[in-house]
C-alpha atoms as a PDB file:
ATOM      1  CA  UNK A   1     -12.002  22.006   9.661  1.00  0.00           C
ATOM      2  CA  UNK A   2     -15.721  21.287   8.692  1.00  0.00           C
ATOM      3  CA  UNK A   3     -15.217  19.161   5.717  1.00  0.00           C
ATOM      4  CA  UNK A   4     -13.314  16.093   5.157  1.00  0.00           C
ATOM      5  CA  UNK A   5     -11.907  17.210   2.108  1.00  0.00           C
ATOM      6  CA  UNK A   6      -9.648  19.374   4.386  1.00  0.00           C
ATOM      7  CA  UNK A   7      -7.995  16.941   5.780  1.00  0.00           C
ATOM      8  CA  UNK A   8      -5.438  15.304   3.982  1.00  0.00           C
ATOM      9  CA  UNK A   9      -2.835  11.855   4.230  1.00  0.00           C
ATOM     10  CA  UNK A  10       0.171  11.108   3.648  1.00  0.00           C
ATOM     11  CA  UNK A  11      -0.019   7.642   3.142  1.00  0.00           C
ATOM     12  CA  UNK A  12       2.488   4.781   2.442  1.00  0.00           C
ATOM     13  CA  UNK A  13       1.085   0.941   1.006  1.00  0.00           C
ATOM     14  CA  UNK A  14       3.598  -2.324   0.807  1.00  0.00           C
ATOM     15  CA  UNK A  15       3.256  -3.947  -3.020  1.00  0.00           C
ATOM     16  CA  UNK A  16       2.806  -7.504  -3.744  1.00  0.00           C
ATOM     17  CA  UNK A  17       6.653  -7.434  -4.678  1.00  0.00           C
ATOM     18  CA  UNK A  18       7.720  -5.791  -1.151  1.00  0.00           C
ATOM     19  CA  UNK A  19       8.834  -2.296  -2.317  1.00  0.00           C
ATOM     20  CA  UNK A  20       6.616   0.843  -0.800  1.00  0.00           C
ATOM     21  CA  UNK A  21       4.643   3.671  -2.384  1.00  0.00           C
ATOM     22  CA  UNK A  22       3.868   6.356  -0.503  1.00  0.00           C
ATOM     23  CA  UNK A  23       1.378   8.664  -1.896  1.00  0.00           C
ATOM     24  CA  UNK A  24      -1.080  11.571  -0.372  1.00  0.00           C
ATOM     25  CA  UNK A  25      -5.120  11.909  -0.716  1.00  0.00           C
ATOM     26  CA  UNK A  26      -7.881  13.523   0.692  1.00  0.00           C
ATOM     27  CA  UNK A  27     -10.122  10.148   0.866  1.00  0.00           C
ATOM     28  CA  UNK A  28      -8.035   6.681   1.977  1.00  0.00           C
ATOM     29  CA  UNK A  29     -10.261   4.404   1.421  1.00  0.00           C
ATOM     30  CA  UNK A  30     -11.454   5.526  -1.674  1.00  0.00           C
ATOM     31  CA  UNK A  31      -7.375   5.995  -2.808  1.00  0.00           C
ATOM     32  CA  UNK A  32      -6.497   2.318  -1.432  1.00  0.00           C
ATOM     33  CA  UNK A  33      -9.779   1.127  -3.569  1.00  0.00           C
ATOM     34  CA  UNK A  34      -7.939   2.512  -6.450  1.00  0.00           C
ATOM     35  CA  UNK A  35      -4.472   1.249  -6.041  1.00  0.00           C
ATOM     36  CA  UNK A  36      -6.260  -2.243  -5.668  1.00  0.00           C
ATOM     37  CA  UNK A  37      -8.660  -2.018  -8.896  1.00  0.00           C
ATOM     38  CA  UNK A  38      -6.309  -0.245 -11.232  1.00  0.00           C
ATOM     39  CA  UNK A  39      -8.743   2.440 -12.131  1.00  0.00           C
ATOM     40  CA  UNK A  40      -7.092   5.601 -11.169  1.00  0.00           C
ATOM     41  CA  UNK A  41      -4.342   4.072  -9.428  1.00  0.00           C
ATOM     42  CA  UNK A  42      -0.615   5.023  -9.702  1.00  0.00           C
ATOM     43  CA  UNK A  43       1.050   3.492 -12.630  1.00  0.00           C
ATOM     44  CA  UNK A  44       3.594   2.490 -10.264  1.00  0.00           C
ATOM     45  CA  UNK A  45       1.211  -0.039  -8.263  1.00  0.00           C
ATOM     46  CA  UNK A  46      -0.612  -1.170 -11.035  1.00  0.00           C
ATOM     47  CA  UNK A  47       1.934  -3.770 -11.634  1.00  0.00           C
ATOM     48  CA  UNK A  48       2.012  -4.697  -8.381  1.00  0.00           C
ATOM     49  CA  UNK A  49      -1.101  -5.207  -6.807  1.00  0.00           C
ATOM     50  CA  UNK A  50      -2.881  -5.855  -4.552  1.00  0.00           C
ATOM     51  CA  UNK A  51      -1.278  -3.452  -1.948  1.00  0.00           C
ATOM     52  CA  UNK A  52      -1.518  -3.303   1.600  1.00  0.00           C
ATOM     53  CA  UNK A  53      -1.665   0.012   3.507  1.00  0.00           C
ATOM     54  CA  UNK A  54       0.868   0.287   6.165  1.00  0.00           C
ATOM     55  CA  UNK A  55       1.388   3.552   7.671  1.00  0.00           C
ATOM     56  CA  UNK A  56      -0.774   6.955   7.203  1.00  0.00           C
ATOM     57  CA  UNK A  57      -0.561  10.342   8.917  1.00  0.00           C
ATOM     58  CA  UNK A  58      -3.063  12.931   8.576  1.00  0.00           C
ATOM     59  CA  UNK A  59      -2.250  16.498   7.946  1.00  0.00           C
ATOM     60  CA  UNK A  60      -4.036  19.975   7.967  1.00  0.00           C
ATOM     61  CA  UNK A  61      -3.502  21.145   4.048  1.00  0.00           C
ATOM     62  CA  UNK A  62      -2.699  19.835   0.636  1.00  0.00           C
ATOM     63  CA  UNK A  63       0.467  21.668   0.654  1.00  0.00           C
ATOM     64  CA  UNK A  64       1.708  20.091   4.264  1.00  0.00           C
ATOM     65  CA  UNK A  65       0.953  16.312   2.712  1.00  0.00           C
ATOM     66  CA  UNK A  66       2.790  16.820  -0.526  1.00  0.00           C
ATOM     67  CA  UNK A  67       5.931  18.177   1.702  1.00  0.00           C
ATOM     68  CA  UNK A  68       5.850  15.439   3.843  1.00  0.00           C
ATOM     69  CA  UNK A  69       5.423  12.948   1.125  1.00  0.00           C
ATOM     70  CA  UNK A  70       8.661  14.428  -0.555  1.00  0.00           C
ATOM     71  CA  UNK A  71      10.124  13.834   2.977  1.00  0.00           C
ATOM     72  CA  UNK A  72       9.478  10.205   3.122  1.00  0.00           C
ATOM     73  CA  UNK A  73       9.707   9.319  -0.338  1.00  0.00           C
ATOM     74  CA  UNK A  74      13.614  10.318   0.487  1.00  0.00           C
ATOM     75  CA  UNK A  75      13.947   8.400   3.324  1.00  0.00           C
ATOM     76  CA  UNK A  76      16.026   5.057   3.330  1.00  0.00           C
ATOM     77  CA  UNK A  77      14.191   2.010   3.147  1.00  0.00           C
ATOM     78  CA  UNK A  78      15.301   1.330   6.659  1.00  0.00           C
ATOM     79  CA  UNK A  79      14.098   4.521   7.983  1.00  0.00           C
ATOM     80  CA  UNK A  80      10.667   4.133   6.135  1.00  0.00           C
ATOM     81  CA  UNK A  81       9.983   0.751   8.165  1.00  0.00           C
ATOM     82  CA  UNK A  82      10.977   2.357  11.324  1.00  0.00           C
ATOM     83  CA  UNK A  83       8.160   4.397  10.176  1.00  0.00           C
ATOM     84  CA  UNK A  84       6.294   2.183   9.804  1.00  0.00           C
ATOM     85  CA  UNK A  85       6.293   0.110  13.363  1.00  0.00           C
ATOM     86  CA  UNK A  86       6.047   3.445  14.778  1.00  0.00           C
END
């Protein structure tokens, strides 16, 4: 991998109101700018900022984020804090 574009992360951020979002992007900080601002953020967080990221995982393609994004976005809420502590 020479770029950083290539490498891409699954990410998960706790709202202002509790509840998780759990999204995927090729550039945190740049994504977690957005959630916070409103500007190109998910409609779901703009409601409820400002968010706080709390877990991330990095991954080798596109298509390996969005499958494990599907993954955790069915988890439990239990099972996503486990996640989350690690």
């Amino acid at each position: 991998m020479s770029k950083d574009r290539d490498i891409w992360c699954v990410y998960m951020v706790s709202c202002r109101d509790g509840t998780l979002y759990t999204g995927i992007t090729n550039n945190l900080e740049k994504r977690i700018e957005a959630h916070n601002s409103g500007k190109d953020g998910a409609r779901y967080t703009r409601s409820r900022r400002p968010v706080k990221l709390v877990y991330s995982e990095n991954v080798d393609s596109k298509s390996a984020a969005a499958k494990l994004e599907l993954r955790i976005k069915k988890l439990p809420r239990s099972k996503k804090k486990r996640l989350i502590k690690g």
